[in-house]
Structure formats: C-alpha cells, structure tokens
Protein backbone atom coordinates (compact mmCIF):
# COMPACT_ATOMS: atom_id res chain seq x y z
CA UNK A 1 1.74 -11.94 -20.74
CA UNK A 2 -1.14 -9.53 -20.04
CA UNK A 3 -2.05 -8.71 -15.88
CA UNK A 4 -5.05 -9.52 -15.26
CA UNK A 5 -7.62 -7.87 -12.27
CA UNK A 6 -10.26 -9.54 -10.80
CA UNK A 7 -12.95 -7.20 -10.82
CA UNK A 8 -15.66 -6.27 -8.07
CA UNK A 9 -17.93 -4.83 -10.54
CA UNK A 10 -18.06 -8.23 -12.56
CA UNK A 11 -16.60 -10.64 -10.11
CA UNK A 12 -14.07 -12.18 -12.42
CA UNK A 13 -10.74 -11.53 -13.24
CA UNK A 14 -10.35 -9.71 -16.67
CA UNK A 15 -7.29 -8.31 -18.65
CA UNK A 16 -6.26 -5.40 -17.48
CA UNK A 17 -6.43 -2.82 -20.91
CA UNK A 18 -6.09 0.82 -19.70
CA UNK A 19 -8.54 3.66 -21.33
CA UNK A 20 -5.18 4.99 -22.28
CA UNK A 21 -2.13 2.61 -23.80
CA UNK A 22 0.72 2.62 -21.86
CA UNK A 23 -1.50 4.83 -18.72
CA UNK A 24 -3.48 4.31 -15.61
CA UNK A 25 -5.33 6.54 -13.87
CA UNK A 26 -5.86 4.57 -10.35
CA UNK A 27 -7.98 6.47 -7.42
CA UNK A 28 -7.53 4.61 -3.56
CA UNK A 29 -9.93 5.85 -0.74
CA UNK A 30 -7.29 7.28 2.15
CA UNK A 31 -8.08 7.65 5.65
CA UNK A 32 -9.97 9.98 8.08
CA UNK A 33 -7.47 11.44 9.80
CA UNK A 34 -8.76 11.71 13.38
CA UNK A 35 -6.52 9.10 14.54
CA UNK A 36 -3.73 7.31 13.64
CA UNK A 37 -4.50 4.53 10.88
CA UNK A 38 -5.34 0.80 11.95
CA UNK A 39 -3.04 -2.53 10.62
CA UNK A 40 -6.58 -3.51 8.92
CA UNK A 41 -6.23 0.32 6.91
CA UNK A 42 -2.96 0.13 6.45
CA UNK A 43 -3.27 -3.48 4.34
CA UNK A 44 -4.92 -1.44 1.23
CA UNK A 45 -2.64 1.53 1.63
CA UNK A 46 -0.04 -0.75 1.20
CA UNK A 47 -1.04 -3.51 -1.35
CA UNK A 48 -2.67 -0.81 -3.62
CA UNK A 49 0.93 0.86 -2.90
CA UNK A 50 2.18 -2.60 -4.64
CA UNK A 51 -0.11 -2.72 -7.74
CA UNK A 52 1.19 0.66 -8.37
CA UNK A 53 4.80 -0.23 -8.33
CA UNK A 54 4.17 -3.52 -10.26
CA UNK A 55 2.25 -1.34 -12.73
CA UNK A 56 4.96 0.58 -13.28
CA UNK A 57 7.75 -1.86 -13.36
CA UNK A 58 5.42 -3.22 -16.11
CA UNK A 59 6.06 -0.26 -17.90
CA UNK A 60 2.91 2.00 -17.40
CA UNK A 61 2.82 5.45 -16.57
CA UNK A 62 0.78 5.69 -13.04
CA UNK A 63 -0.96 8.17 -11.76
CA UNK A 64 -2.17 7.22 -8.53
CA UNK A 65 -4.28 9.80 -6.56
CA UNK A 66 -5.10 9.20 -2.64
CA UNK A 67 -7.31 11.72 -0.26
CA UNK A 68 -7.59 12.36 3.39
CA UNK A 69 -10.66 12.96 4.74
CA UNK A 70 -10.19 16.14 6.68
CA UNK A 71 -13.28 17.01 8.05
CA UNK A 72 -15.90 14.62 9.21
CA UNK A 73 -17.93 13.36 12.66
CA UNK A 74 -15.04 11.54 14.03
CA UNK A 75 -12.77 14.25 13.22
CA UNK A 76 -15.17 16.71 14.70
CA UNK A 77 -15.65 15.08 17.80
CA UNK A 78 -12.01 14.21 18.71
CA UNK A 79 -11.59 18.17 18.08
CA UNK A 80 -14.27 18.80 20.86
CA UNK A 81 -12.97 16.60 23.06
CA UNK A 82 -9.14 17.91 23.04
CA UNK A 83 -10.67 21.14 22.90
CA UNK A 84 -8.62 22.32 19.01
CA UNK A 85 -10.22 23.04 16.31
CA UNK A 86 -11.10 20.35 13.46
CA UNK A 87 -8.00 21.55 11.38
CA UNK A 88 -5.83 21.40 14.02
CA UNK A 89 -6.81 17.39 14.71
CA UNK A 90 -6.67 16.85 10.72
CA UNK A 91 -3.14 18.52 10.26
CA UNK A 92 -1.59 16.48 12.95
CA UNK A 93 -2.90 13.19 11.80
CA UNK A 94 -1.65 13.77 8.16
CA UNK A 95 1.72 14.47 9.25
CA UNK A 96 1.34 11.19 11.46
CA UNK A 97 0.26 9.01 7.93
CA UNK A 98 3.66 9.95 6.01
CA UNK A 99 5.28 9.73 8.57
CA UNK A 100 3.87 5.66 9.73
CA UNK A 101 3.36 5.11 5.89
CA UNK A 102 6.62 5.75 4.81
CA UNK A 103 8.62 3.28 7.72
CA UNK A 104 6.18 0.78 6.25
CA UNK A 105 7.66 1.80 2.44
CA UNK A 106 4.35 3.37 1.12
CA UNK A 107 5.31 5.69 -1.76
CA UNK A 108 3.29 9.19 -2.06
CA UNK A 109 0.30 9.45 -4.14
CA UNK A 110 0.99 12.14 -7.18
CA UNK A 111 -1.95 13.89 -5.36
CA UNK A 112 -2.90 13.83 -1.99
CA UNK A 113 -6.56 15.99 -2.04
CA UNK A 114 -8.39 17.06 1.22
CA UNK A 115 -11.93 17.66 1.33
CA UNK A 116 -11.82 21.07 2.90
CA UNK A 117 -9.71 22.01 0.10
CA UNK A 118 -12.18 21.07 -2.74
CA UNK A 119 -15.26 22.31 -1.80
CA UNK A 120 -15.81 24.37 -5.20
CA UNK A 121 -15.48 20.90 -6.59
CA UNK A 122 -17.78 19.06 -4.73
CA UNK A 123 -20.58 22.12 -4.23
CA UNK A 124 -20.74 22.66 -8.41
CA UNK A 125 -20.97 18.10 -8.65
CA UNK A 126 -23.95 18.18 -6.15
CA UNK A 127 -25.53 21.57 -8.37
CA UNK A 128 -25.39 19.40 -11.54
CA UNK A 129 -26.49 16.70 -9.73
CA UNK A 130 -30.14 18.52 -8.54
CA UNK A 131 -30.22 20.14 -12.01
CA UNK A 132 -30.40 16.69 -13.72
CA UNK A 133 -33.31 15.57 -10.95
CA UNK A 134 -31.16 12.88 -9.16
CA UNK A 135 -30.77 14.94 -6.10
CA UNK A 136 -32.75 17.02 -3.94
CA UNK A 137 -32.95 19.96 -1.41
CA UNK A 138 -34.41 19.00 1.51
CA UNK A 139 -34.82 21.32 4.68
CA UNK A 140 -30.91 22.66 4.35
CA UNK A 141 -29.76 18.93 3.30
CA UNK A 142 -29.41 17.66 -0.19
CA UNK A 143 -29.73 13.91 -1.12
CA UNK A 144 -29.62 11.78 -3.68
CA UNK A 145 -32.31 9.89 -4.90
CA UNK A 146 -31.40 6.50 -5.52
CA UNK A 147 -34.58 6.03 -7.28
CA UNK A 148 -33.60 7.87 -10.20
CA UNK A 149 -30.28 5.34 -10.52
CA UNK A 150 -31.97 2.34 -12.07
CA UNK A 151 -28.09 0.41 -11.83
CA UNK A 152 -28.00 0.86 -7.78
CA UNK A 153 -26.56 -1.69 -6.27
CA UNK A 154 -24.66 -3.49 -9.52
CA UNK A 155 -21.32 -3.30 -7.35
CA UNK A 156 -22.41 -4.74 -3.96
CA UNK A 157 -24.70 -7.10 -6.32
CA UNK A 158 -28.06 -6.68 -4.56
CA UNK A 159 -30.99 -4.49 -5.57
CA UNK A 160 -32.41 -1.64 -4.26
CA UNK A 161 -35.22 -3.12 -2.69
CA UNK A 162 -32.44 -6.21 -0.85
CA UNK A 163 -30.17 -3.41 0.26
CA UNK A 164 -32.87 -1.36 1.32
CA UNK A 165 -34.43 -4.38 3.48
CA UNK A 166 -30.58 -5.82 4.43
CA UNK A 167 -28.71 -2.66 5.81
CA UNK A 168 -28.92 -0.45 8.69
CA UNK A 169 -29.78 2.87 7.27
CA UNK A 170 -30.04 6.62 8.47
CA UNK A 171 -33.90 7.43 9.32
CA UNK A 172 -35.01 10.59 8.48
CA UNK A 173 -37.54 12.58 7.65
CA UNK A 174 -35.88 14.84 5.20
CA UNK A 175 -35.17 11.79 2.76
CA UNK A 176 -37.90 10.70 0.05
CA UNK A 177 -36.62 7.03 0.19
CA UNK A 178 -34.92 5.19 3.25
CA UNK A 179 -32.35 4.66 1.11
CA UNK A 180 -30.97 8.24 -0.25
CA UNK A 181 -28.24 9.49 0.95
CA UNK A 182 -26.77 12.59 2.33
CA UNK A 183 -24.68 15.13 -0.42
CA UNK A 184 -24.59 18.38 1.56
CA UNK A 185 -25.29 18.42 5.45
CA UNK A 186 -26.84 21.56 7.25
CA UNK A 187 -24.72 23.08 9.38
CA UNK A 188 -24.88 22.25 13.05
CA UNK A 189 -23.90 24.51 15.98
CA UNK A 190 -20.16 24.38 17.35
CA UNK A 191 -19.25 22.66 13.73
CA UNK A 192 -17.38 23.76 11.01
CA UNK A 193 -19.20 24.78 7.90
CA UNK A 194 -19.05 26.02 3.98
CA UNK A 195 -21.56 28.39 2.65
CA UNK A 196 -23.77 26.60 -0.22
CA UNK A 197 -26.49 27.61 -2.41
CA UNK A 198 -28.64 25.66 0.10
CA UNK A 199 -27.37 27.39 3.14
CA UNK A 200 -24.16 26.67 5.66
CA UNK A 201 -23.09 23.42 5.90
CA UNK A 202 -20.97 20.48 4.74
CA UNK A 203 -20.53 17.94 2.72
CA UNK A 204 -21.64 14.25 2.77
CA UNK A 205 -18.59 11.46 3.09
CA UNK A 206 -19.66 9.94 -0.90
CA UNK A 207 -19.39 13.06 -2.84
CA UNK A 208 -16.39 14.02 -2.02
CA UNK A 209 -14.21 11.16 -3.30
CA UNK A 210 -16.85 11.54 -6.58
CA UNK A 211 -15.52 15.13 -6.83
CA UNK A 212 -11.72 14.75 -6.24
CA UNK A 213 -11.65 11.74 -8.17
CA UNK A 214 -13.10 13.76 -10.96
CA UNK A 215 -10.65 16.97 -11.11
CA UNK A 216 -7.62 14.82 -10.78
CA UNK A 217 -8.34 11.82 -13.24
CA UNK A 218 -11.82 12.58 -15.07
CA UNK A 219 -14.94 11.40 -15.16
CA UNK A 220 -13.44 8.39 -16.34
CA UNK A 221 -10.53 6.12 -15.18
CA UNK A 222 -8.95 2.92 -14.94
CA UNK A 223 -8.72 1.53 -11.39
CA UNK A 224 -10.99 2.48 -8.32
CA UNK A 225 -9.60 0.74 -4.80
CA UNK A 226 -9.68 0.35 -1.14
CA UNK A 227 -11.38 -2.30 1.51
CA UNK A 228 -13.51 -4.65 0.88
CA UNK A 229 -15.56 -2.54 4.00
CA UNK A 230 -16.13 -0.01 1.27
CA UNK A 231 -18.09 -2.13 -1.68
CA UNK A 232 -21.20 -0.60 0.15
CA UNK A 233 -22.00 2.11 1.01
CA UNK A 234 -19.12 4.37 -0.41
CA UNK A 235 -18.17 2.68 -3.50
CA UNK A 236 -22.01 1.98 -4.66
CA UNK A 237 -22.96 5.53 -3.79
CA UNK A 238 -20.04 7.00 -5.49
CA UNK A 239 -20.80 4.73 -8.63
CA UNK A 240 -24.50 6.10 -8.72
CA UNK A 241 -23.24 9.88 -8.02
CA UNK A 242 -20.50 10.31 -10.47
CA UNK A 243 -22.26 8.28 -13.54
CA UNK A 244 -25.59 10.45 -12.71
CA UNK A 245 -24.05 13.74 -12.85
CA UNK A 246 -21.01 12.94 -15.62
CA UNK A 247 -23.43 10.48 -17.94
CA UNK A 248 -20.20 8.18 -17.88
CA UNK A 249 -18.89 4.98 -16.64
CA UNK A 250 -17.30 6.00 -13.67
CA UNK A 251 -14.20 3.38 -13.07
CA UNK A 252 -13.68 0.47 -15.22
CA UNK A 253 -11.75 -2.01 -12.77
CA UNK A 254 -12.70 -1.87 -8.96
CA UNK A 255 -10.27 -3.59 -6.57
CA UNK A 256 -10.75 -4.34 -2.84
CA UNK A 257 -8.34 -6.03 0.03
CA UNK A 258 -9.58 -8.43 2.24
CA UNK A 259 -10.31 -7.72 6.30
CA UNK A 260 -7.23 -8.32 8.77
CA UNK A 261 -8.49 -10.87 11.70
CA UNK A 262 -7.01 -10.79 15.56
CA UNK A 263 -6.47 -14.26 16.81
CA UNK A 264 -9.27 -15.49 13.76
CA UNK A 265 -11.50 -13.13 15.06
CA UNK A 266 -12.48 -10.22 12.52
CA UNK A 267 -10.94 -7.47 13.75
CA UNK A 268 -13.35 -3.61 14.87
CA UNK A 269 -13.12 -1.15 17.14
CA UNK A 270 -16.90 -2.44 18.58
CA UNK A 271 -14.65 -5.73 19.77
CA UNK A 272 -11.63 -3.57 20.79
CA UNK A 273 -9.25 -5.99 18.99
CA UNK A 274 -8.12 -3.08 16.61
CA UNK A 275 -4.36 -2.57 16.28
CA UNK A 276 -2.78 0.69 15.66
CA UNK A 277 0.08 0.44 12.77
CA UNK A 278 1.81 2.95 15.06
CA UNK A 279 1.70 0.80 18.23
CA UNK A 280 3.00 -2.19 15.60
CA UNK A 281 5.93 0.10 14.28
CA UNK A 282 7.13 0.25 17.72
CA UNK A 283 6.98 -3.59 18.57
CA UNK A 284 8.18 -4.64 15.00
CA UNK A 285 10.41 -3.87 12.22
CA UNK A 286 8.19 -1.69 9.68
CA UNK A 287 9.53 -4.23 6.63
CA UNK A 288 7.96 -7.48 8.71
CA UNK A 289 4.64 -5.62 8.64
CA UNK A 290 5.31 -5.01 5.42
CA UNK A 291 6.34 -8.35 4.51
CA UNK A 292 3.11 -9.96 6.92
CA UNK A 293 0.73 -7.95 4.65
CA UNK A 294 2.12 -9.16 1.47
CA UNK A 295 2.32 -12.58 2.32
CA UNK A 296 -0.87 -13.61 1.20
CA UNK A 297 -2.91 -12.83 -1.80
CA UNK A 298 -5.21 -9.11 -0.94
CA UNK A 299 -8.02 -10.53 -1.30
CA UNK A 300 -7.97 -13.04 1.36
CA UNK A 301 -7.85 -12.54 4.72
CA UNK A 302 -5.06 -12.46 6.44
CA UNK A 303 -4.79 -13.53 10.57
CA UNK A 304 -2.77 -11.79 12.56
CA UNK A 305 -0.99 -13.20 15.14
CA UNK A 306 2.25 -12.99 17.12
CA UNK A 307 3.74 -16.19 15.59
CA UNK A 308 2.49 -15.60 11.88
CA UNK A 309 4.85 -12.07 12.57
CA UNK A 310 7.63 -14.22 13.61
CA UNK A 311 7.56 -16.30 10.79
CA UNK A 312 7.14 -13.37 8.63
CA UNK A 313 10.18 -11.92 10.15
CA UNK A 314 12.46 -15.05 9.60
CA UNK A 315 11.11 -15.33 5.87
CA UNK A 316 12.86 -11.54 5.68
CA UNK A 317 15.71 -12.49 7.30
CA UNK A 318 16.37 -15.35 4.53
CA UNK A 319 16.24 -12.84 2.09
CA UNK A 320 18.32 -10.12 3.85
CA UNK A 321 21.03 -12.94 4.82
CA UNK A 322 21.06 -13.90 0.72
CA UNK A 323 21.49 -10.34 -0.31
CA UNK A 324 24.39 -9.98 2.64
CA UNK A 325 26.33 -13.04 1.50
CA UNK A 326 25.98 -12.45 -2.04
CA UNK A 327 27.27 -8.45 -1.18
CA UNK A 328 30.12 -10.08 0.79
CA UNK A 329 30.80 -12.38 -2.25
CA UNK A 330 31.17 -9.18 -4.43
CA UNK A 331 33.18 -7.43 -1.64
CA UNK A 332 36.27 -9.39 -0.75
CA UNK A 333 36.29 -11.13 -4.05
CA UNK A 334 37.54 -14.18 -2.24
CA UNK A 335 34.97 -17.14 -2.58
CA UNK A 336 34.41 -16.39 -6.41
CA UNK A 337 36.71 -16.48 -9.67
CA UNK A 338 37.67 -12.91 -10.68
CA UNK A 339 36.22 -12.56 -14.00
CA UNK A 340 37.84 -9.90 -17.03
CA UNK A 341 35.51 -7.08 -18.20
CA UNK A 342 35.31 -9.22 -21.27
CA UNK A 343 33.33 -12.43 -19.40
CA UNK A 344 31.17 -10.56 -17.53
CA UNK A 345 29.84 -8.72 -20.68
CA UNK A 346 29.10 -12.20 -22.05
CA UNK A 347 26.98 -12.79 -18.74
CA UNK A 348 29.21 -16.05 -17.76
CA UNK A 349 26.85 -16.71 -15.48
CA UNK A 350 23.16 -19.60 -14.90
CA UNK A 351 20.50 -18.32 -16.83
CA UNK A 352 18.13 -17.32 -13.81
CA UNK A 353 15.77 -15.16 -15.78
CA UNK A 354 13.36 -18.46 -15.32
CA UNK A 355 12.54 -16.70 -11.31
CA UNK A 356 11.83 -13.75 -13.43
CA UNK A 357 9.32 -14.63 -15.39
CA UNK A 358 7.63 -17.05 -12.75
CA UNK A 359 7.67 -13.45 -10.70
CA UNK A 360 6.02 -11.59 -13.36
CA UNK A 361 3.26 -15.09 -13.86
CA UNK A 362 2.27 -14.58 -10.49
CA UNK A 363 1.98 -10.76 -10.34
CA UNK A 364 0.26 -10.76 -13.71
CA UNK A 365 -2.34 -12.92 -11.60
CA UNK A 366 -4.25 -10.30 -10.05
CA UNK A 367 -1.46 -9.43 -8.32
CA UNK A 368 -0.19 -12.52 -6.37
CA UNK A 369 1.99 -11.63 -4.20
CA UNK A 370 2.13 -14.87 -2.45
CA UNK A 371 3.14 -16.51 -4.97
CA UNK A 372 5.40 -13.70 -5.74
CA UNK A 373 7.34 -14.13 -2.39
CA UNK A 374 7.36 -17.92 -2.96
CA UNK A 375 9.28 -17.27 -6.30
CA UNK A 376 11.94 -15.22 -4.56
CA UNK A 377 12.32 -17.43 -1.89
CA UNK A 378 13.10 -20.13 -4.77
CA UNK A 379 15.60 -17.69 -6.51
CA UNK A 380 16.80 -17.00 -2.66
CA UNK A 381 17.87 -20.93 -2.46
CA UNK A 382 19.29 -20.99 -5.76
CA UNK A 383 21.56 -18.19 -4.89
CA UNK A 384 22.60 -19.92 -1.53
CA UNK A 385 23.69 -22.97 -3.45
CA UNK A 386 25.60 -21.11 -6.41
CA UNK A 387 27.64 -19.05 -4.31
CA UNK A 388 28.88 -22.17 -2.64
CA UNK A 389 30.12 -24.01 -5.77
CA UNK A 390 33.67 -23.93 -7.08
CA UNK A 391 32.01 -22.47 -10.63
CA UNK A 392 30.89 -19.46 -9.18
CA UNK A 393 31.75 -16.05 -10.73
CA UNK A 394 31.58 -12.33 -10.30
CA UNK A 395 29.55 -12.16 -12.98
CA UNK A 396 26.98 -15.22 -11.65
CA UNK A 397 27.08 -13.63 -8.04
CA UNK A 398 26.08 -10.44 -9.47
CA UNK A 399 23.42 -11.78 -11.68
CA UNK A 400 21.56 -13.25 -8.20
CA UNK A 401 21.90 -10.13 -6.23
CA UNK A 402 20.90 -7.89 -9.07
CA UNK A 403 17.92 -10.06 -9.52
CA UNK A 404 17.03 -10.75 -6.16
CA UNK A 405 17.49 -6.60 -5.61
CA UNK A 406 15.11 -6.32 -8.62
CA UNK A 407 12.42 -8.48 -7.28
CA UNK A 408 12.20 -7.23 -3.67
CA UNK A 409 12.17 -3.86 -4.63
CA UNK A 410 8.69 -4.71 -6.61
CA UNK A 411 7.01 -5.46 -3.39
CA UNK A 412 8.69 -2.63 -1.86
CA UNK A 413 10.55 -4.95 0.70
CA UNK A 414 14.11 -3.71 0.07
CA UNK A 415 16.31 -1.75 2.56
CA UNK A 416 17.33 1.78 2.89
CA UNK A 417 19.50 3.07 0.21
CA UNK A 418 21.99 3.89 2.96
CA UNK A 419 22.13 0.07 3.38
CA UNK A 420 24.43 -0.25 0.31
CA UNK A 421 26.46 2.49 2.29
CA UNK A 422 26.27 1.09 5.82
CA UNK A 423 27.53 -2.34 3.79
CA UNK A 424 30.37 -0.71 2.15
CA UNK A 425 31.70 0.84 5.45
CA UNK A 426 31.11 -2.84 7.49
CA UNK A 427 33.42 -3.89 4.58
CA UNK A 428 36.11 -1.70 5.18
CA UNK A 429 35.86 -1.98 8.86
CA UNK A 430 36.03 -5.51 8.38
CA UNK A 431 38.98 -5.66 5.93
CA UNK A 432 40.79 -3.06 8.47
CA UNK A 433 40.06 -5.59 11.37
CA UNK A 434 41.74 -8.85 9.46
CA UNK A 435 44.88 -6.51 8.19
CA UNK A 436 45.16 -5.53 12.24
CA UNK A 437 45.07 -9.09 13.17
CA UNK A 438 47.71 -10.12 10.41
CA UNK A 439 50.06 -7.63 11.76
CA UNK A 440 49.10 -9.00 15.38
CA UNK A 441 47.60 -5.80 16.18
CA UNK A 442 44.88 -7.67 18.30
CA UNK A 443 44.15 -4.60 20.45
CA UNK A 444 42.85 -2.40 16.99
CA UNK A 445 40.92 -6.07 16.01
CA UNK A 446 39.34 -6.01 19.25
CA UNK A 447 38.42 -2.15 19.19
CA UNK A 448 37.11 -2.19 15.40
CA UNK A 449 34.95 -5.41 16.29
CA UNK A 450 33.59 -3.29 19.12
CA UNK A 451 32.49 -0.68 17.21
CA UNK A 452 31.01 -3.07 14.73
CA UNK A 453 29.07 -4.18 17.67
CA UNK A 454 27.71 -0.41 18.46
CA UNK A 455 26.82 -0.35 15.01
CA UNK A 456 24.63 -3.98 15.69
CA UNK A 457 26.60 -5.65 13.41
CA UNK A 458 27.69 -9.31 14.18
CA UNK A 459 31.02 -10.89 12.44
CA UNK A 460 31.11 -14.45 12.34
CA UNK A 461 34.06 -16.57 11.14
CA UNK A 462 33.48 -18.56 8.12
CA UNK A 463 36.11 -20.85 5.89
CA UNK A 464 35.24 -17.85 3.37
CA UNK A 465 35.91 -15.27 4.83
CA UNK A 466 34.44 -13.55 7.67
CA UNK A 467 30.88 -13.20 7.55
CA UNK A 468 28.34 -10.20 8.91
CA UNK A 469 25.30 -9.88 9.56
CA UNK A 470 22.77 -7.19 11.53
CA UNK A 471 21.49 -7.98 15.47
C-alpha cells in the first residue's frame, strides 16, 4: 500500500514518493505569536502533527520544520499597547504555544525558526531576488513583481488578471502592479527595525517562510502545509518567491486543513465567534480537543459545538474504558487462562491484524483519520467481546491492548506515560483493599477506597473482579 496526498497544487490525490527514499522534508506555517493560538489554528498544528507521526510509523525519516512569526503588525501593536517591547510580547507567547500545544499532544518540530533570528537569510533571498529582475526597490520598500512570474496564481488556480480583479489588495504608490507584494518594509517610527542594503526596516510576512524554509530543508522539499486561509496570499506568493530566486520547484505536495465553524457559522475574529485553545483547555480535557479535531477528515470542515465535544468525549471514554479493562485483565490474571511462556510465543490468540491493516487503508487515504477512529472503535468492540468469552487468554488480551495502544498512539490520542504507572499503583491499592476485606479488616478497605477516591478513581464491583475506572 502506497499513502497517497491529495494535492492543492493539482487538486487530486497522488502517491506520495518523497525526493528522497525513505525521507521527508515537510515545512508547516506556525503562528504569530501576539496572542495565544485559536481552536481554528490549532486544527493544522495538530493534524499536520498527525501526518508526521503516521509518516513515521510508516517508516520514513521526518523532518518537520515549524516557525513563529516573531515580529509583525499584530505583534507590534499588542507591544504598544501593554507598553513592552515586541520581543518581550513574542517570548511570552512562544512559551504559551508549547506549553497549550503540548496538553493537546503536539510533538516539537526538529526546528522551530523565528524571523528575527534569520534575517541574514531572508535579506541575501530578497538581494538575489532584485538581482534576477523579479523584485524591486521602491522608495525604502522592495517588492516583487508578479509580472515577471508567468505561473502566478497556479496554486489558488486563478490568473493574475482574476486575482488581481477578485481580492482586496494593498494600494500603493510605491508598487508597479496592484498586485506586487511587499519583501522588505521601510522602517516606521516607534517600530523595530534591521538595517538593509535598502535602508532600516523589516521584512514582509511571504519571504520569510521562503527563507527559513530554504536553510532548513532546501530549495526543494516534499510537503508544504497549513490552512486552507493560506492557499492565497502566503502560499502563492511564497511559490512565486522561492522558484524565482532558487530556479526550482519549490514544494512538491501542498496540504491544507479545512476552517473550524461556531454553531455552522465560519468562525473570525470580525464575527467575534473565535475560540481560544487556551480558554478550551480549561473547559475540556486537552485529548477531547484532540480527539474533536481528528474526528473528521482535515479537509472538511469541522462544526464546533458543545454537544459534538460531548460526543467526542464519550467516543474517548470507550476507548480509555477498553484499554482499562483489558489492563485489569492482564493485572489480576483472574478473568483469563494463564498461558506458559511457550503459548504466548505461538501468539494463541484471534488474528486481529485485519483492524491493522483497515487502519493503515484509511491513513494511506490522504490521511483519514475518520475512518481511522472508526477502525479502532471496531477493534475497541472486538476487544470488549473477547475478553468476555471463556477462550480468552493472556496472550489474546495482550494482543488487543497492544494493538489498540499501537493505534491510538498514531493519532496521538494515548495517555500519559505515567498512566501505565498510576494503573499499576490503582492495582496494588486495589489488591491491598480485597486482602483487607478477606481478613475483615473493613476499616483499612474503607480507608484505601478513600484514597482511591482522592486519587479520582472509582471501583466498581464486577463478577470479575473489581473494576476501576477515572471520575
């Protein structure tokens, strides 16, 4: 089975054949960190988080690269206003994305680049760029001159001409054409600024994911992503930078996530129906987030609502309660046949490696995780149903909870590590409690169920045993 990608730049899905076997070189457009990050920015953060762990579970070798934008208009102005400086507002909203992104289980780029820390970079990509004629020095600004671009537009799919006559665009009488747009910005007063060979300034939002992109993965790579928000501008104007100063195809697959809606209504700041993934961390487990985003395929939309998060959070719980029972199983040894060393080397257990491979099918389908989750769910039922037959074993139990653990951890969906110790310690608490009550020692029972409680774990008395599960 090959994965397969569909492709913004051709608008089909192809087979996904790195520049490099057994390699990808992947580039995702971060945020500008003058606030904390929205639910509709976290969904590519964290389904571009996905295709790089289902990447490498397929055996590649990733490198995934990811930038902050650390110096911008936004950032600017929210340093005015709290009276800081730029840095200081840019600092404190990186440390605020690892710390949100990693309750909602987004891994760490390889590279995280900041703009103010690759201005070299992007000064000598705009230098090449005016010494081949597609960019120009106007007044202290430099543009580029999308005339010079024949191909601009061939990701958004419109021509120059439609775009130019379809989308709001910066006047100004520095630019040659309406549609050129800014690589270097002259300094302002009060603003923070780089020295150029065309005077103080900064740079232009396009360039600098051309430039980073560039000194991290080449002038060439694999896999481009980010929101659907970002076809056009960014994306097209980074296309027509980076193959007009390198001469190369810039990225061959380009991948974007579909918007988040409020209540069916398409979710912006201009409506004031924007959500803060902070604010959501606080109201919700950071897994059902998690798990909401995933549950339908990126590039649809996906509605947010108060009952779709519900339901998201009682599809987890199915999957949490499987993995509990089937831990449980393994613990006390009492609902399943004690196997020797010898059996369980011969796998006496179903043959569930079917939910495998229908896991893989869907993933391999530009990245399905819909369908994914729908497989697990499937392998979740199975499980349920073994582990109450008279021919389970050890070695079938495991085979379901190693699977299961397998699976989830794809999508990024599994607990803590510390839950395999928190489970081991329930387990001995619990095994304490029933020697206590043997012994008629109900007053220890009572006090080791109590602190079960503290710990928000509920026991629940089954004909197999007792049974736990978290509040």
């Amino acid at each position: 089975m090959t994965v397969r990608i569909y492709n913004t730049l051709t608008r089909r899905k192809e087979p996904f054949v790195p520049l490099e076997e057994g390699k990808v070189r992947m580039y995702v457009c971060g945020p500008t960190v003058y606030n904390y990050f929205h639910i509709g920015n976290a969904r590519p953060f964290l389904v571009f988080d996905v295709v790089r762990r289902y990447l490498q579970y397929r055996g590649y070798d990733v490198t995934y690269v990811q930038n902050f934008t650390d110096i911008d208009d936004k950032i600017i102005r929210t340093a005015n206003e709290q009276g800081v400086s730029a840095e200081t507002v840019a600092n404190r909203f990186v440390e605020a994305y690892f710390a949100d992104a990693k309750l909602l289980g987004i891994q760490k780029a390889d590279v995280h680049p900041r703009v103010t820390e690759h201005m070299e970079e992007i000064i000598e990509m705009i230098r090449r760029l005016i010494d081949k004629g597609h960019a120009y020095v106007s007044d202290g600004d430099v543009y580029f001159s999308t005339a010079t671009f024949p191909e601009y537009g061939k990701l958004s799919k419109q021509s120059l001409e439609d775009l130019q006559a379809g989308t709001r665009i910066e006047v100004s009488d520095k630019k040659r054409n309406s549609m050129d747009f800014a690589l270097w910005k002259e300094a302002k007063p009060g603003e923070v600024d780089w020295e150029s060979p065309w005077g103080q300034g900064r740079p232009g939002w396009h360039i600098e994911c051309s430039a980073m992109s560039r000194k991290y993965l080449g002038d060439t790579f694999d896999i481009h992503a980010g929101g659907h928000d970002l076809i056009f501008p960014h994306h097209e104007n980074e296309i027509a930078q980076s193959e007009s100063a390198n001469g190369k195809t810039f990225a061959k697959y380009w991948m974007h996530n579909g918007y988040i809606n409020i209540q069916n209504e398409k979710m912006s700041k201009s409506l004031g129906n924007f959500i803060l993934a902070h604010d959501l961390i606080s109201q919700y487990d950071p897994r059902v987030i998690r798990f909401f985003l995933l549950s339908a395929q990126y590039r649809n939309p996906v509605n947010f609502s108060q009952e779709l998060m519900e339901q998201a959070a009682q599809g987890l719980e199915r999957i949490d309660t499987a993995l509990d029972n089937l831990e449980h199983r393994l613990g006390t040894g009492e609902p399943v046949q004690r196997v020797s060393d010898t059996d369980d080397r011969t796998l006496d257990h179903p043959d569930i490696s079917q939910y495998r491979d229908r896991f893989v099918e869907a993933m391999d389908d530009d990245f399905n995780t819909a369908d994914a989750i729908a497989v697990i769910f499937d392998l979740v039922r199975a499980a349920n149903t073994y582990i109450g037959t008279a021919a389970a074993t050890v070695a079938g139990v495991r085979a379901y909870r190693d699977l299961i653990v397998e699976l989830v951890q794809v999508l990024g969906l599994l607990r803590e590590t510390d839950e395999h110790d928190l489970a081991e310690e329930v387990e001995k608490l619990i095994h304490e409690r029933n020697m206590a009550r043997q012994q008629k020692n109900f007053k220890r029972a009572d006090e080791i169920r109590d602190r079960l409680n503290e710990m928000g774990i509920l026991l629940e008395d089954t004909p197999h045993g007792v049974r736990w599960k978290r509040k």
